[in-house]
Every structure is written in C-alpha cells, then in structure tokens.
C-alpha atoms as a PDB file:
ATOM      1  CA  UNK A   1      29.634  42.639  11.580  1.00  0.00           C
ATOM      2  CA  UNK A   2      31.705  39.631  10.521  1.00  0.00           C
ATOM      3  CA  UNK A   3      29.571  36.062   9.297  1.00  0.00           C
ATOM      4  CA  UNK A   4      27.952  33.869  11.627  1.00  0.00           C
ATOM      5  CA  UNK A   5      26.984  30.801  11.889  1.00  0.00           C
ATOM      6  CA  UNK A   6      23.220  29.327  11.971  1.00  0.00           C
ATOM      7  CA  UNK A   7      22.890  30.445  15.713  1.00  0.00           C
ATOM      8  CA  UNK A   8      24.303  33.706  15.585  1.00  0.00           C
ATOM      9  CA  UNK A   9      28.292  32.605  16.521  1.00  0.00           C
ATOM     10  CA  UNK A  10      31.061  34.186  15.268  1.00  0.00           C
ATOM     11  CA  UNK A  11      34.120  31.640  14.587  1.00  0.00           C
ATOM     12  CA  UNK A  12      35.961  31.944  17.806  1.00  0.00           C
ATOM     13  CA  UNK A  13      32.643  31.034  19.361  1.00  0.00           C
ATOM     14  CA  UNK A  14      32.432  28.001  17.245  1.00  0.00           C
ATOM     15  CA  UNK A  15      35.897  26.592  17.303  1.00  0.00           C
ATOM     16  CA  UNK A  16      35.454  26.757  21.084  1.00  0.00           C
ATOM     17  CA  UNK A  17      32.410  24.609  21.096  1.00  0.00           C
ATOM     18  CA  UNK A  18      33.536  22.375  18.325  1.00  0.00           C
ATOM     19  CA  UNK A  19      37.419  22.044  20.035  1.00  0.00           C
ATOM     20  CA  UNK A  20      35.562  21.921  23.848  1.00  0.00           C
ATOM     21  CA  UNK A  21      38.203  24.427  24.509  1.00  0.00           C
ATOM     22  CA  UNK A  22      38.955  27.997  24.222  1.00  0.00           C
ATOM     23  CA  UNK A  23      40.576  28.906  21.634  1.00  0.00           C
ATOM     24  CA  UNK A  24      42.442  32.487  21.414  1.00  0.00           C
ATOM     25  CA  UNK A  25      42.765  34.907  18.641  1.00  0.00           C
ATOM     26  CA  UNK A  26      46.406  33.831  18.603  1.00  0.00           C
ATOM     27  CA  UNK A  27      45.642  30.007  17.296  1.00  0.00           C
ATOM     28  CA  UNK A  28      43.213  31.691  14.876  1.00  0.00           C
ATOM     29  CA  UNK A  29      45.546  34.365  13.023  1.00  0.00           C
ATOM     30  CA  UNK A  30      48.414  31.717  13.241  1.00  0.00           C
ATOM     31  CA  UNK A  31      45.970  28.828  11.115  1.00  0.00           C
ATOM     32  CA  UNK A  32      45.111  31.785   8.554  1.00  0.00           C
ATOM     33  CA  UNK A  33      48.477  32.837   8.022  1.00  0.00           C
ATOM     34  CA  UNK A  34      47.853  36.488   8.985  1.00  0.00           C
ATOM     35  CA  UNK A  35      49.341  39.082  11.138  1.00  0.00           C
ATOM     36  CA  UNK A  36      47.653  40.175  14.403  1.00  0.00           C
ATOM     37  CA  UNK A  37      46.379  43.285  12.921  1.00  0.00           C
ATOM     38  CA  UNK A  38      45.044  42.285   9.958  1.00  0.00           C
ATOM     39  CA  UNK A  39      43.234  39.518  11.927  1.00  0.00           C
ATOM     40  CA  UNK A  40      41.634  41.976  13.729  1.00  0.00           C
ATOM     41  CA  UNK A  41      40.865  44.337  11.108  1.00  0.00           C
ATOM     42  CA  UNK A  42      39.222  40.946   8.674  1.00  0.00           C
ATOM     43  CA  UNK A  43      37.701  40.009  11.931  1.00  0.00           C
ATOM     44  CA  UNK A  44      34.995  43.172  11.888  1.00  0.00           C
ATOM     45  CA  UNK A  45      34.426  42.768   8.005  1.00  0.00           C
ATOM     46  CA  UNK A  46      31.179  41.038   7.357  1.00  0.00           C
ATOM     47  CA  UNK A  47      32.524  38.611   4.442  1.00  0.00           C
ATOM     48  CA  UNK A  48      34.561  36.937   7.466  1.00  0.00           C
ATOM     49  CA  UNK A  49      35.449  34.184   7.569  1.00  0.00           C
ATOM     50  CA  UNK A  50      35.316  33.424   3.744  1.00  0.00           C
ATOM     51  CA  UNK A  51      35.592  30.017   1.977  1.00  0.00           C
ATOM     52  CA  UNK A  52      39.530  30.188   1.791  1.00  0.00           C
ATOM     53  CA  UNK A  53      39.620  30.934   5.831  1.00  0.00           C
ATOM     54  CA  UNK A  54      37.189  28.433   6.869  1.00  0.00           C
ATOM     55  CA  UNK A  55      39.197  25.881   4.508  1.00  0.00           C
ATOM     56  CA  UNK A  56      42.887  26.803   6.161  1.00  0.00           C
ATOM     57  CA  UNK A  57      40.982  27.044   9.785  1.00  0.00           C
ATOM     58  CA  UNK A  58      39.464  23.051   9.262  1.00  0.00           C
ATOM     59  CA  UNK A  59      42.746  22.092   8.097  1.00  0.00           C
ATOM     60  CA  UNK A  60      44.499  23.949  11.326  1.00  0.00           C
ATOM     61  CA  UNK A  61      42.139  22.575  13.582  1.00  0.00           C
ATOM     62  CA  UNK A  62      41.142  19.055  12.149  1.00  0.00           C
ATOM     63  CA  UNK A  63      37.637  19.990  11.476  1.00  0.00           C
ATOM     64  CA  UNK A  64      35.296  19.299   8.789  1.00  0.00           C
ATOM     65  CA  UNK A  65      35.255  21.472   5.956  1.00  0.00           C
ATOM     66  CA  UNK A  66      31.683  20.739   4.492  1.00  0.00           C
ATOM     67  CA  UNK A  67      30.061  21.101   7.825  1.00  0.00           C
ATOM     68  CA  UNK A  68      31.617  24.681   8.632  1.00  0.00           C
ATOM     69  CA  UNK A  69      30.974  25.892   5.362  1.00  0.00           C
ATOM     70  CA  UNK A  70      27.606  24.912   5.531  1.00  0.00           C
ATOM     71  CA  UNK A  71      27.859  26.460   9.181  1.00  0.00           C
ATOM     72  CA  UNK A  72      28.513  29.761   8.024  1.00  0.00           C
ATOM     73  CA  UNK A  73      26.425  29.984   4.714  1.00  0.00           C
ATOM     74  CA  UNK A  74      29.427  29.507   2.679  1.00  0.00           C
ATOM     75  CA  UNK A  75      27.589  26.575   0.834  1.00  0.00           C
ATOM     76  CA  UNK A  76      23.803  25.103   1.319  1.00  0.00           C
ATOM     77  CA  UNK A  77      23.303  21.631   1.769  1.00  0.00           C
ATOM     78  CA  UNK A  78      21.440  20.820  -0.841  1.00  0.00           C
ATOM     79  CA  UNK A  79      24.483  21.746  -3.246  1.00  0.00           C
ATOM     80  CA  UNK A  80      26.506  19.118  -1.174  1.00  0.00           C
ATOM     81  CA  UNK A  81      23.696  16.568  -2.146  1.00  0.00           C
ATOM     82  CA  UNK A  82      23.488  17.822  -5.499  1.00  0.00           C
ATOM     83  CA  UNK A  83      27.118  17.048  -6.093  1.00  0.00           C
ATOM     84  CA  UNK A  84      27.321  13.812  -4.590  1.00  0.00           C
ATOM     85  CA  UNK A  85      24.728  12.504  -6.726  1.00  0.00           C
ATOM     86  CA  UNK A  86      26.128  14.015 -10.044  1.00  0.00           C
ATOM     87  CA  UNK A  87      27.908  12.090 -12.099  1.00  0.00           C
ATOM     88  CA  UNK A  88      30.820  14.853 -11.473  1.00  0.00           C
ATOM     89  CA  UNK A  89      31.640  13.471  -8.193  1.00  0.00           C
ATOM     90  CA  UNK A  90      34.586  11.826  -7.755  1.00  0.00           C
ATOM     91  CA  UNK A  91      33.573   8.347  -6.466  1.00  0.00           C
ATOM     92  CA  UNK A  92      35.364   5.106  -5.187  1.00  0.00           C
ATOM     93  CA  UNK A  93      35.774   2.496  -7.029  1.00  0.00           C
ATOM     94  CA  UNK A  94      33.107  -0.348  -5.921  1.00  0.00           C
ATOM     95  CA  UNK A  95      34.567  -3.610  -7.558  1.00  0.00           C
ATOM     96  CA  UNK A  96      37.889  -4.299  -7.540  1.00  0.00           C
ATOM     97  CA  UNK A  97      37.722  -5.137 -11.298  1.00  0.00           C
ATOM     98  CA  UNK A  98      37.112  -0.928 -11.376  1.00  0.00           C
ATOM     99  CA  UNK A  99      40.295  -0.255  -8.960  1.00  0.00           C
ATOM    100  CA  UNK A 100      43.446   0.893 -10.600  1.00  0.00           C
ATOM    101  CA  UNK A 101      45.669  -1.789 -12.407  1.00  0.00           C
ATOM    102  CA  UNK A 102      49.329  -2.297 -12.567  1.00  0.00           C
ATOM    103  CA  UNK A 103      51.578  -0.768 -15.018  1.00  0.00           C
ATOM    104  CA  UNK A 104      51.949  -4.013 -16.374  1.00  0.00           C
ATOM    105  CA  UNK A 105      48.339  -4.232 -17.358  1.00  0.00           C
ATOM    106  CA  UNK A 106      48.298  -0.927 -19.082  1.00  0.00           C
ATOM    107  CA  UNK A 107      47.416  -1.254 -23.002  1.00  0.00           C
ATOM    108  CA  UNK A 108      50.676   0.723 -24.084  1.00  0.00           C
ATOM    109  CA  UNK A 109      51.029   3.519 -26.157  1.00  0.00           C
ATOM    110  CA  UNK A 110      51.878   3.500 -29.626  1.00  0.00           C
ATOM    111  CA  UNK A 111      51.769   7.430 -30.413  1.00  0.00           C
ATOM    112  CA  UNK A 112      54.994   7.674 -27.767  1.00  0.00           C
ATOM    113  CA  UNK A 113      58.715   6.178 -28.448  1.00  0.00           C
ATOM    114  CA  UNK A 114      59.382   3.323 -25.567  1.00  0.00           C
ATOM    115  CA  UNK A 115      61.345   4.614 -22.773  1.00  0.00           C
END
C-alpha cells in the first residue's frame, strides 16, 4: 500500500485536487523520470512517493515542496519551524548595509597573486 497523505489520498488523488484537474499516470511517470512499468510497480510499494519523488513531482507540477512533504509524512511541521528559527537557516538579508557588496568593496586578498 503506497504513502498517503493526512486524509488517506494517494498522490494522483492529491495532484488532482491540488491541480483542479485530473491528472493521469502518464504526467506522473513523465515528472519522475521513470518508465511506465516501473511507475506502476513503485506505485504499490508503501515507501511511495519518497522525498526525492515528491521533490521532482513539485518541481513538475509547480507545487510546494514543504507542504507535500509535510502532506505525506515525509517531514513534520514542527521540524520546518525548528529550522526556520535556527540560526542554520539561510535568511535574507534585512538592511541593505547586510546585502552583498560590489567587487570593488571587497577587502582583497593578500595570500593570492593579483590576477
């Protein structure tokens, strides 16, 4: 039985509702990059879709990646907080003091020979 999502959808069934569309098994195996038979064989494992799948599938489809991973248990959303508040997180800059300078304004490099 493959991975569903919070109310029991497999992820035809979701990209359908999320795309307001159907969306055939064709579209699917052609966003993963697979042949028709593996598709259907991955299809009935229960690790499907995995993290890698739902990743190529958001990009495919122009859907969020963060809410079908939480979707499908791939990730809880609590780690999603977590990260965002750690320190890890890659954030913007927020003065433009902080924003990246010119190569002009670069201290330069004494440990390389000039160019």
């Amino acid at each position: 039985m493959p991975r569903t999502d919070e109310n029991g959808r497999v992820l035809q069934a979701v990209l359908s509702y999320e795309l307001n569309r159907a969306v055939p098994a064709t579209e699917i195996f052609g966003a993963l990059g697979m042949a028709r038979n593996t598709y259907y064989t991955r299809v009935e494992e229960e690790d499907f879709p995995n993290a890698e799948e739902v990743r190529r599938i958001c990009e495919a489809f122009s859907l969020n990646q963060l809410d079908l991973q939480i979707r499908f248990g791939l990730m809880a959303p609590e780690q999603v907080r977590e990260y965002v508040d750690s320190p890890l997180a890659c954030k913007p800059p927020t003065t433009r003091t902080q924003a990246a300078k010119k190569l002009s304004q670069l201290p330069r490099r004494h440990d390389v020979p000039p160019a």
